[in-house]
N, C-alpha and C. Protein backbone atom coordinates (compact mmCIF):
# COMPACT_ATOMS: atom_id res chain seq x y z
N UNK A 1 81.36 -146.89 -3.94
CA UNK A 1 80.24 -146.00 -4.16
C UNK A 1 80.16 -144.99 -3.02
N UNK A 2 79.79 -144.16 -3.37
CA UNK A 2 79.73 -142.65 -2.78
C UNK A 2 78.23 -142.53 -2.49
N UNK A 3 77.32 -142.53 -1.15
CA UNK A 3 75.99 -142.39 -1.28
C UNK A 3 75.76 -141.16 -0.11
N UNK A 4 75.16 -140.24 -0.58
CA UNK A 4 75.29 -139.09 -0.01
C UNK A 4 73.70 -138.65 0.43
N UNK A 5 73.61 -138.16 1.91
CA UNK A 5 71.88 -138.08 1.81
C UNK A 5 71.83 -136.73 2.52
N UNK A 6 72.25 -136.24 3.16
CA UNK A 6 71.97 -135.10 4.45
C UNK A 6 72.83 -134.13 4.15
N UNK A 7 72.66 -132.98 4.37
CA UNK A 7 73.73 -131.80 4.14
C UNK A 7 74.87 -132.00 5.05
N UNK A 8 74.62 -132.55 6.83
CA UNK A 8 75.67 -132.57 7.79
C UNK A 8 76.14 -134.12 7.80
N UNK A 9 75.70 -134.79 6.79
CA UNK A 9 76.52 -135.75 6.90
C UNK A 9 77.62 -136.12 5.90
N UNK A 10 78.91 -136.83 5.53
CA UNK A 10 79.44 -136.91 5.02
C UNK A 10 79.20 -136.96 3.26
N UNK A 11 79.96 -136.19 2.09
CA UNK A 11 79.42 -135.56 0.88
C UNK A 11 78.00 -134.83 0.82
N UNK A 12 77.65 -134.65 2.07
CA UNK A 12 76.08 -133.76 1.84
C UNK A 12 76.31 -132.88 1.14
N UNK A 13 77.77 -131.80 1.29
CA UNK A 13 77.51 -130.74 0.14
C UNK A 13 77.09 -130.63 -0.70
N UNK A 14 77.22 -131.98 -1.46
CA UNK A 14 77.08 -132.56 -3.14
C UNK A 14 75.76 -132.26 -3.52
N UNK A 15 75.04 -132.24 -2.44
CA UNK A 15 73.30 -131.83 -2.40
C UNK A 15 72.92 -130.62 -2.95
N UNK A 16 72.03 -130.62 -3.49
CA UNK A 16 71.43 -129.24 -3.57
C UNK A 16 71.03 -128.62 -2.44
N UNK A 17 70.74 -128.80 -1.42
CA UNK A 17 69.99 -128.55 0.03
C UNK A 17 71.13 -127.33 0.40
N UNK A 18 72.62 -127.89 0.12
CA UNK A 18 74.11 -127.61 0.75
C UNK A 18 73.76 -125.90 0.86
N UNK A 19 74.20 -125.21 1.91
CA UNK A 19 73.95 -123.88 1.95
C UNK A 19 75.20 -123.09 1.22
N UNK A 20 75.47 -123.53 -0.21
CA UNK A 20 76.68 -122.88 -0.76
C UNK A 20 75.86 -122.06 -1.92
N UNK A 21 76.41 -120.64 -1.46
CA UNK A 21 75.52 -119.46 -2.50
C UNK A 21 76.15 -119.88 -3.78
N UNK A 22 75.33 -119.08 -4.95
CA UNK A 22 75.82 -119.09 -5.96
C UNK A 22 75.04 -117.80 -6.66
N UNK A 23 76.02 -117.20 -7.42
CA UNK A 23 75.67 -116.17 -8.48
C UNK A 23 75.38 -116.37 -9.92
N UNK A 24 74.75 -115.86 -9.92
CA UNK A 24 73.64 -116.13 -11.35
C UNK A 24 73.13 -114.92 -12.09
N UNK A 25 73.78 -114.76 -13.06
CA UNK A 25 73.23 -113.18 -13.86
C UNK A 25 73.23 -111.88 -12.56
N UNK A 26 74.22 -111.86 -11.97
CA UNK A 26 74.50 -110.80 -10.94
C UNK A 26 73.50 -111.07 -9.89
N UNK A 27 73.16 -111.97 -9.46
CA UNK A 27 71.92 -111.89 -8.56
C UNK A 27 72.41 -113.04 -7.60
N UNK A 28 72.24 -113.32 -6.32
CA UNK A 28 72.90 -113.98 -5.31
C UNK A 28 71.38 -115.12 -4.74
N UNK A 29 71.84 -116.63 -4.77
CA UNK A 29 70.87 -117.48 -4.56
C UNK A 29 71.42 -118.36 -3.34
N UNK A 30 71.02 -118.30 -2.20
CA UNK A 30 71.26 -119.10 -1.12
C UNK A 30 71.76 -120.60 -1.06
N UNK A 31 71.34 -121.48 -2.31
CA UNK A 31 71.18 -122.37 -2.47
C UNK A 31 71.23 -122.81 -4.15
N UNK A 32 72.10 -124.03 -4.75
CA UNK A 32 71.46 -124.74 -5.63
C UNK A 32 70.42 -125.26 -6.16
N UNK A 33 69.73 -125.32 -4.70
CA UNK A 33 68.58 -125.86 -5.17
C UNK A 33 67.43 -124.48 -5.26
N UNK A 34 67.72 -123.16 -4.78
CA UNK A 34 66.95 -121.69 -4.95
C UNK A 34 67.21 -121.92 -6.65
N UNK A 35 68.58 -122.03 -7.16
CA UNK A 35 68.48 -121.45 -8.59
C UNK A 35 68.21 -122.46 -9.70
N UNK A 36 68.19 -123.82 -9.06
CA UNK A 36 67.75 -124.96 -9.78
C UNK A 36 65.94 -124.46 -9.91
N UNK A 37 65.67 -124.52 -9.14
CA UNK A 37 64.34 -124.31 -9.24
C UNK A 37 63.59 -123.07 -9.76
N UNK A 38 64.85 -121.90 -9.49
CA UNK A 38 63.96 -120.55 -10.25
C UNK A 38 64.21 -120.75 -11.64
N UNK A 39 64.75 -121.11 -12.05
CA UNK A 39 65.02 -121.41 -13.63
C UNK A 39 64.14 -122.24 -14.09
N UNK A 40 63.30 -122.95 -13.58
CA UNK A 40 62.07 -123.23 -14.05
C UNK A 40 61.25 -122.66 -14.85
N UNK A 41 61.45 -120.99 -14.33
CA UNK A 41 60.25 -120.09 -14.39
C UNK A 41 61.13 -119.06 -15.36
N UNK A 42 60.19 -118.41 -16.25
CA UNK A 42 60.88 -117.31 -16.97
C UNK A 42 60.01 -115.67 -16.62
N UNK A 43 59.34 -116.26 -15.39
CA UNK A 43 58.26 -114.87 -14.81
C UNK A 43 59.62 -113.76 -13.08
N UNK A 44 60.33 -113.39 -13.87
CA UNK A 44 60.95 -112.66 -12.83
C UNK A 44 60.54 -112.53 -11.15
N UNK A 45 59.14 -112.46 -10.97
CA UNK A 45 58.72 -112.03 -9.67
C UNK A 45 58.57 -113.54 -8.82
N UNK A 46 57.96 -114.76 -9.67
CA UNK A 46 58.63 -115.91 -9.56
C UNK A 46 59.58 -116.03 -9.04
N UNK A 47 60.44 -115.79 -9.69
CA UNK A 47 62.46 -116.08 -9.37
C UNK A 47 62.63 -115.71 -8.30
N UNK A 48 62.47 -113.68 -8.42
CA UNK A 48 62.60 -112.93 -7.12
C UNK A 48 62.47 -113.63 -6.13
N UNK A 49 60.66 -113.96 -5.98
CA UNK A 49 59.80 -114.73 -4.54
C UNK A 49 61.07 -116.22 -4.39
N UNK A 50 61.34 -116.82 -5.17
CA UNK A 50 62.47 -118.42 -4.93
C UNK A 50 63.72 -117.63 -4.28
N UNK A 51 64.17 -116.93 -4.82
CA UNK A 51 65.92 -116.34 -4.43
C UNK A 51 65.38 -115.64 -3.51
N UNK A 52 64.26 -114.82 -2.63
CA UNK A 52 64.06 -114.65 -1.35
C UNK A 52 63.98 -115.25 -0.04
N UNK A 53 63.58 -116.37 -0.29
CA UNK A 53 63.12 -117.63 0.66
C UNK A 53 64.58 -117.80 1.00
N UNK A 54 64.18 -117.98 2.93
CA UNK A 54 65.33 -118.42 3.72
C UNK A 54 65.79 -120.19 3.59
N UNK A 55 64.83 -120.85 3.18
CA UNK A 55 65.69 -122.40 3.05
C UNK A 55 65.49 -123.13 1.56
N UNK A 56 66.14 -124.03 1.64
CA UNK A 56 66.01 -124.87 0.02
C UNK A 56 64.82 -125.69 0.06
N UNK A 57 64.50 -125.94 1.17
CA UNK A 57 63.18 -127.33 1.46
C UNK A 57 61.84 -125.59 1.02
N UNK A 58 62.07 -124.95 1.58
CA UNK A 58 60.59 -123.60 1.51
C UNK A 58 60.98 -123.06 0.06
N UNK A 59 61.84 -123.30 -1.04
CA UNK A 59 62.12 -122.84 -2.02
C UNK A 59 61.18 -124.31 -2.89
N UNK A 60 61.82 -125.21 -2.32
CA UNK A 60 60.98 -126.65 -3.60
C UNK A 60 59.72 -126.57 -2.79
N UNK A 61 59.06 -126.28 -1.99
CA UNK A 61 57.34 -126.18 -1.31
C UNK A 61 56.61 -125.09 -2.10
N UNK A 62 57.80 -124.11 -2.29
CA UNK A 62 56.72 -122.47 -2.57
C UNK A 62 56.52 -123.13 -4.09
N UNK A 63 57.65 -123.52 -4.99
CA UNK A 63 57.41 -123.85 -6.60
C UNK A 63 56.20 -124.82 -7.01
N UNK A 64 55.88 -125.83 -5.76
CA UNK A 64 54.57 -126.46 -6.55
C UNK A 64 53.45 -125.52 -6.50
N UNK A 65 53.55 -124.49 -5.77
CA UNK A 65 52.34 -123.09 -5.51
C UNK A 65 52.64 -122.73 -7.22
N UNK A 66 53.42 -122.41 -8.14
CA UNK A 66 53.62 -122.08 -9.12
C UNK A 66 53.76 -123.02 -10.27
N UNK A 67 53.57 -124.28 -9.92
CA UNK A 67 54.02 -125.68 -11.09
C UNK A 67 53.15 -125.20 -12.86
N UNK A 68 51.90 -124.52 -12.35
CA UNK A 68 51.63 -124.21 -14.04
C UNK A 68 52.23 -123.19 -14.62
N UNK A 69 52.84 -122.27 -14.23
CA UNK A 69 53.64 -121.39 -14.74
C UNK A 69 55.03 -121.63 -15.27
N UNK A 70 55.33 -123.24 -14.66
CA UNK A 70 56.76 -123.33 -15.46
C UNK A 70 56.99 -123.39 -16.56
N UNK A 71 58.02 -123.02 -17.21
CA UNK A 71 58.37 -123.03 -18.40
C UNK A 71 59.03 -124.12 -19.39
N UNK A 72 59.87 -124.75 -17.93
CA UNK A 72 61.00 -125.69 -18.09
C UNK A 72 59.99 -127.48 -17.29
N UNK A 73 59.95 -128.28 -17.76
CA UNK A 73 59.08 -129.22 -17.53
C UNK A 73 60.30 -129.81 -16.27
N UNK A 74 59.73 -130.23 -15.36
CA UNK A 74 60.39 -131.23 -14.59
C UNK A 74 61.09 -132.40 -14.89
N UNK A 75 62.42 -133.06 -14.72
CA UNK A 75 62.99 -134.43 -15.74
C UNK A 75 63.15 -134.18 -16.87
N UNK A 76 63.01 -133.36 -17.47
CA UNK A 76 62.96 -132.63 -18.77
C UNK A 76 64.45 -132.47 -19.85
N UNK A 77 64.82 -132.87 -20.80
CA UNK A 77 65.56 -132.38 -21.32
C UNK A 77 66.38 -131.26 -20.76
N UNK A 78 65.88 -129.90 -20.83
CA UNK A 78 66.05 -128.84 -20.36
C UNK A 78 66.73 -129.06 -18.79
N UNK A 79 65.75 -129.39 -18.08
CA UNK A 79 65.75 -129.75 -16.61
C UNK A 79 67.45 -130.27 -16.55
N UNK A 80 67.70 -131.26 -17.10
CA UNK A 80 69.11 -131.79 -16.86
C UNK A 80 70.21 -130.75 -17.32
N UNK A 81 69.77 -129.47 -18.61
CA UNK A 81 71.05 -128.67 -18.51
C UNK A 81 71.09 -127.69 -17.69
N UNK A 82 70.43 -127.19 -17.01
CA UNK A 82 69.76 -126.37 -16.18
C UNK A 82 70.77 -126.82 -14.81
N UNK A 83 70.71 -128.25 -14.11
CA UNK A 83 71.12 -128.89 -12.98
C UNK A 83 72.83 -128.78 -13.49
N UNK A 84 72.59 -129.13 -15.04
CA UNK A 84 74.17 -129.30 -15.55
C UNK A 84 74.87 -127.46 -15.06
N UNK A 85 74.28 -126.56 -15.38
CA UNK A 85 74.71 -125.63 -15.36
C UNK A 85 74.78 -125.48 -13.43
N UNK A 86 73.70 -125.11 -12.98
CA UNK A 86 73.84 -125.18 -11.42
C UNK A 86 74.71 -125.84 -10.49
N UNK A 87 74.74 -127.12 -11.00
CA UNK A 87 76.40 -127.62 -10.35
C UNK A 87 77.86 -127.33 -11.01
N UNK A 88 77.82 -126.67 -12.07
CA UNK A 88 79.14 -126.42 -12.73
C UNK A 88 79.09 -124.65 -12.11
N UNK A 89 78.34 -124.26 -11.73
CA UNK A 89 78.51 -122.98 -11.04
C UNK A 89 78.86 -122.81 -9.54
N UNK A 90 78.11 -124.21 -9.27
CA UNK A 90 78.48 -124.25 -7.35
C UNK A 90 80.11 -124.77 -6.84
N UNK A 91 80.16 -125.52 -8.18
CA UNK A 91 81.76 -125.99 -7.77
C UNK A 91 82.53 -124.84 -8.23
N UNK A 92 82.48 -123.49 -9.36
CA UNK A 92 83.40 -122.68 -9.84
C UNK A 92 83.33 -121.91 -8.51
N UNK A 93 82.26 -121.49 -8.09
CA UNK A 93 82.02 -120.34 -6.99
C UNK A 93 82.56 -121.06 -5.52
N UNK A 94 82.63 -121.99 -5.73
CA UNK A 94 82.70 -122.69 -3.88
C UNK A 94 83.85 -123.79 -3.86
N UNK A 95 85.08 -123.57 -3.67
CA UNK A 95 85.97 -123.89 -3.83
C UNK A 95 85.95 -125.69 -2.78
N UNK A 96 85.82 -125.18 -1.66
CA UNK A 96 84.98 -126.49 -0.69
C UNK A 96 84.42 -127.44 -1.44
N UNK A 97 83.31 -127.33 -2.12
CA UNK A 97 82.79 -127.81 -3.08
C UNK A 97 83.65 -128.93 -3.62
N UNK A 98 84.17 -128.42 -4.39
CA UNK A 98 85.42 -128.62 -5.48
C UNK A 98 86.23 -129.74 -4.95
N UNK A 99 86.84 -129.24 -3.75
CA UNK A 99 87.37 -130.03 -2.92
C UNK A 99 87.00 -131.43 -2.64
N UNK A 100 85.69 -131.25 -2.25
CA UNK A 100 84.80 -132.24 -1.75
C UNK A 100 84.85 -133.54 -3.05
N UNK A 101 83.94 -132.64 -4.14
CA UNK A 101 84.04 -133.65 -5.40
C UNK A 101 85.27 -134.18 -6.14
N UNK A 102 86.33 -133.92 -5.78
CA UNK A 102 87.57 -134.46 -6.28
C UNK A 102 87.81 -135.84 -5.06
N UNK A 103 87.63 -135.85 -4.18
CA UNK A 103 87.43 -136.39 -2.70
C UNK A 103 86.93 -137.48 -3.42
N UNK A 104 85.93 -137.66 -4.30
CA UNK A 104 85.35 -138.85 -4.60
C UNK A 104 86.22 -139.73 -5.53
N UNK A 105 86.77 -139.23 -5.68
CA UNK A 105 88.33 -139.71 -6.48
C UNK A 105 87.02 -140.42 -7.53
N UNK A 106 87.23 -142.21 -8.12
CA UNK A 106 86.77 -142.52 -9.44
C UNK A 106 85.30 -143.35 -8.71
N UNK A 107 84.96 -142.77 -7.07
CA UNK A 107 83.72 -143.70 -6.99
C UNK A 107 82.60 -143.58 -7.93
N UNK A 108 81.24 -144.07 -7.74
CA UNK A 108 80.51 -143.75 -8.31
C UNK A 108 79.46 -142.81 -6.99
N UNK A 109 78.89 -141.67 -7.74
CA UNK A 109 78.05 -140.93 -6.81
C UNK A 109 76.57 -141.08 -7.00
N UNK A 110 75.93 -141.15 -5.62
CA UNK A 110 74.67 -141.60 -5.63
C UNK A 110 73.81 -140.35 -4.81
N UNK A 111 72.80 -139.50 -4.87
CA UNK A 111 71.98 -138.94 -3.98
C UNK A 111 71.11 -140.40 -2.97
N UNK A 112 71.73 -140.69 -2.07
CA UNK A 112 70.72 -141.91 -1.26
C UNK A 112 69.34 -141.39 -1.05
N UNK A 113 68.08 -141.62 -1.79
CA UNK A 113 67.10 -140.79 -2.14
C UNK A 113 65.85 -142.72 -1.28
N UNK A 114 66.82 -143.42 -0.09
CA UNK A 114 66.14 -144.57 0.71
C UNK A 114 64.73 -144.36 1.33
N UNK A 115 65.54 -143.27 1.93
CA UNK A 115 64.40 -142.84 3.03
C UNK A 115 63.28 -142.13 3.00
N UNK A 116 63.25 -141.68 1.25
CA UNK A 116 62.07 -140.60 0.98
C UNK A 116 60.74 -141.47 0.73
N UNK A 117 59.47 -141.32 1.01
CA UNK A 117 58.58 -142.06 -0.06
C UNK A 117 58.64 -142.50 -0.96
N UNK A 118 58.42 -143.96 -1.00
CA UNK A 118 58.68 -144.84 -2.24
C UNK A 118 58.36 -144.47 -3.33
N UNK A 119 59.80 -144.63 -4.21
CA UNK A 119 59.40 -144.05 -5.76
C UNK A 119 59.88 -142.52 -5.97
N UNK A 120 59.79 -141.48 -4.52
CA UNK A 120 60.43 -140.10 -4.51
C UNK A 120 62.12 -140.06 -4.77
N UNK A 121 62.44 -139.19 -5.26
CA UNK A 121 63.51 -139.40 -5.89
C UNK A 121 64.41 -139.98 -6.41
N UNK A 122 63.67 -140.79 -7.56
CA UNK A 122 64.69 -141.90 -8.59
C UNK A 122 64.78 -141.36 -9.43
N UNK A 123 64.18 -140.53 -9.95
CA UNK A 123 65.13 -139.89 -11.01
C UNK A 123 66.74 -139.00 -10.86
N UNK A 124 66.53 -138.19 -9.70
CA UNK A 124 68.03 -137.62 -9.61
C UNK A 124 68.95 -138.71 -8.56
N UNK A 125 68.37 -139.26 -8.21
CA UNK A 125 69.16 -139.96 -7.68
C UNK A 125 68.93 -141.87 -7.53
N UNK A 126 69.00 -142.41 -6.22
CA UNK A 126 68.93 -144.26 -6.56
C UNK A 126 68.25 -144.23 -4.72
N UNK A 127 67.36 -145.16 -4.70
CA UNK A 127 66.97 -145.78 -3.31
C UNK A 127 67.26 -147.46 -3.50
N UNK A 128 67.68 -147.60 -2.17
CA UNK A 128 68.26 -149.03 -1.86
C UNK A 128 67.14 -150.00 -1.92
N UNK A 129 66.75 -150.65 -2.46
CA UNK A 129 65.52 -151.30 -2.38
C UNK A 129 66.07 -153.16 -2.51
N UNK A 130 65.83 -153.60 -1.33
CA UNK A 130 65.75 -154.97 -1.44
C UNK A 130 67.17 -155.60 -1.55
N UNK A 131 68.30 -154.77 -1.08
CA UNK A 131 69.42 -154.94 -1.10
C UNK A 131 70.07 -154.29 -2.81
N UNK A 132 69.42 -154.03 -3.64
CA UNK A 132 69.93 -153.69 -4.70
C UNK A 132 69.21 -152.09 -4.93
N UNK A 133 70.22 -150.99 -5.64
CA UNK A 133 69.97 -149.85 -6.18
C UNK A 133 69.01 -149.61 -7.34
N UNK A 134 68.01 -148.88 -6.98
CA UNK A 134 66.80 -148.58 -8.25
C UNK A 134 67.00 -147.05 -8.31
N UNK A 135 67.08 -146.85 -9.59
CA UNK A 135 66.99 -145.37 -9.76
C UNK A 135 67.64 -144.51 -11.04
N UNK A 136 67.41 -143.26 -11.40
CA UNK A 136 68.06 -143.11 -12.91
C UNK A 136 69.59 -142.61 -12.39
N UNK A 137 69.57 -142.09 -10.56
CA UNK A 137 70.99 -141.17 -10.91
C UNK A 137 71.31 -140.16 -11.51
N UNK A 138 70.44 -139.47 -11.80
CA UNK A 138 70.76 -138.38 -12.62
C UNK A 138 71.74 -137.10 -12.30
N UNK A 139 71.48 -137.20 -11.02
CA UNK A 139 72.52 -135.86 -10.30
C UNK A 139 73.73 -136.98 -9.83
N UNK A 140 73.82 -137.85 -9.30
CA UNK A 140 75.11 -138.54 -10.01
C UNK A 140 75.72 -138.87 -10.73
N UNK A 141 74.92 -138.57 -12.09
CA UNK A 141 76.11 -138.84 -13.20
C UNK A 141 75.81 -137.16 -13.85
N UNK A 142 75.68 -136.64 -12.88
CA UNK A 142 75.88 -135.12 -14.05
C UNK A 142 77.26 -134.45 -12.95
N UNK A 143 76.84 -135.00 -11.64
CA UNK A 143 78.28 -134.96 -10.42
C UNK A 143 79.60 -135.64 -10.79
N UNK A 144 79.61 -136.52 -11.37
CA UNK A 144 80.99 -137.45 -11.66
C UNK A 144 81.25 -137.29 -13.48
N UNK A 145 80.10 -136.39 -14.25
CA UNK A 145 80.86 -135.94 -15.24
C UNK A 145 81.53 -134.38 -15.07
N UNK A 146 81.00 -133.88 -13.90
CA UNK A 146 81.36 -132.36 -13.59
C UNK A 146 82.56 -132.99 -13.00
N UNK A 147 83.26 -134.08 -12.93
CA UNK A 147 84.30 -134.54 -11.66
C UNK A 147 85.18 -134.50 -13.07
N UNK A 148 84.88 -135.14 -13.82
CA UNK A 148 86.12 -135.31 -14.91
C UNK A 148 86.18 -134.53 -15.76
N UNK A 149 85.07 -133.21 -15.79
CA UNK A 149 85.71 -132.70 -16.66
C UNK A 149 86.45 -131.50 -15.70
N UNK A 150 86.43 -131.88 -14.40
CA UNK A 150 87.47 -130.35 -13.63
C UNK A 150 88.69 -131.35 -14.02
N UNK A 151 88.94 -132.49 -14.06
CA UNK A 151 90.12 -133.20 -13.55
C UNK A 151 90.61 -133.33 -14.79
N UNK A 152 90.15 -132.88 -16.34
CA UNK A 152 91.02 -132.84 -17.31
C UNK A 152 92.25 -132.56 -17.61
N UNK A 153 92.02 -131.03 -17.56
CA UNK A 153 93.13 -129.87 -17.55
C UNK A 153 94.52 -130.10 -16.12
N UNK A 154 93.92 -130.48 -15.13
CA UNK A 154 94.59 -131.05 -14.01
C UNK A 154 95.67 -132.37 -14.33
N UNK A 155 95.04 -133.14 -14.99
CA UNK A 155 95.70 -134.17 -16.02
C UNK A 155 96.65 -133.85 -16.67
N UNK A 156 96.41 -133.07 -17.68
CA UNK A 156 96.94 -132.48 -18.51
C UNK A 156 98.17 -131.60 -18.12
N UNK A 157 98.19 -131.04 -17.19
CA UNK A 157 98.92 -130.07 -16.35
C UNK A 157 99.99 -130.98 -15.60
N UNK A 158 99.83 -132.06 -15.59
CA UNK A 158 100.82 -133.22 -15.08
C UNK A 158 101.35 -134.03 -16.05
N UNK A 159 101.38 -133.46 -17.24
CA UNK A 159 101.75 -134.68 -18.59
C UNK A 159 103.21 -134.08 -18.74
């Protein structure tokens, strides 16, 4: 298992936090987690104000200032193609990236979501609780299906 928590520590990239830009409808977002979160919103000046902000932590603070205006519900159906799309863009654009998540060869990937307030982040990811993993994983298994489907064609290319 692959458990990843900090941007400077080992697989942090894998994070949304990771400072790897990404482009989005011609427009440049500091962060995964800037365009994870402006896509929430379908109010432009919204977006603008998210893709302005200098960090990813002041990008998820400014959006609960805006939580009734979203469009896209949090955990949401939506929410998961949205993340699906945001990490299939950070690995096309950021080659490092790429790198990184092949690195995990067939582990399984976890956001280590231990140390947050109990109960804070089990849905995208798992906290260690009591010697055993609680949590849905969600950005780990949308990370290790973005893993196999780069490693298809790569497959394939070796047959």
């Amino acid at each position: 298992m692959i458990a990843f928590t900090k941007i400077n520590l080992l697989f942090g990239d894998l994070g949304n936090m990771a400072p790897h830009r990404i482009t989005y409808q011609g427009k440049r977002y500091k962060t995964a987690e800037a365009l994870f979160q402006a896509l929430r919103f379908d109010d432009e000046e919204i977006r603008e104000e998210l893709r302005s902000l200098a960090s990813p932590m002041a990008v998820k603070m400014r959006t609960k200032k805006y939580r009734e205006q979203m469009v896209v519900e949090p955990q949401s159906p939506q929410d998961l193609e949205n993340m699906r799309l945001v990490l299939r863009l950070k690995v096309d654009q950021n080659p490092e990236v790429k790198r990184i998540l092949l690195a995990t060869k067939n582990d399984e990937i976890v956001e280590d979501c231990t140390k947050r307030p109990r109960g804070s982040g089990k849905f995208w990811g798992m906290a260690l609780v009591d010697g055993e993993w609680e949590g849905e994983n969600c950005l780990g298994k949308l990370l290790m299906e973005l893993r196999d489907q780069i490693r298809k064609p790569m497959i394939a290319a070796q047959v």
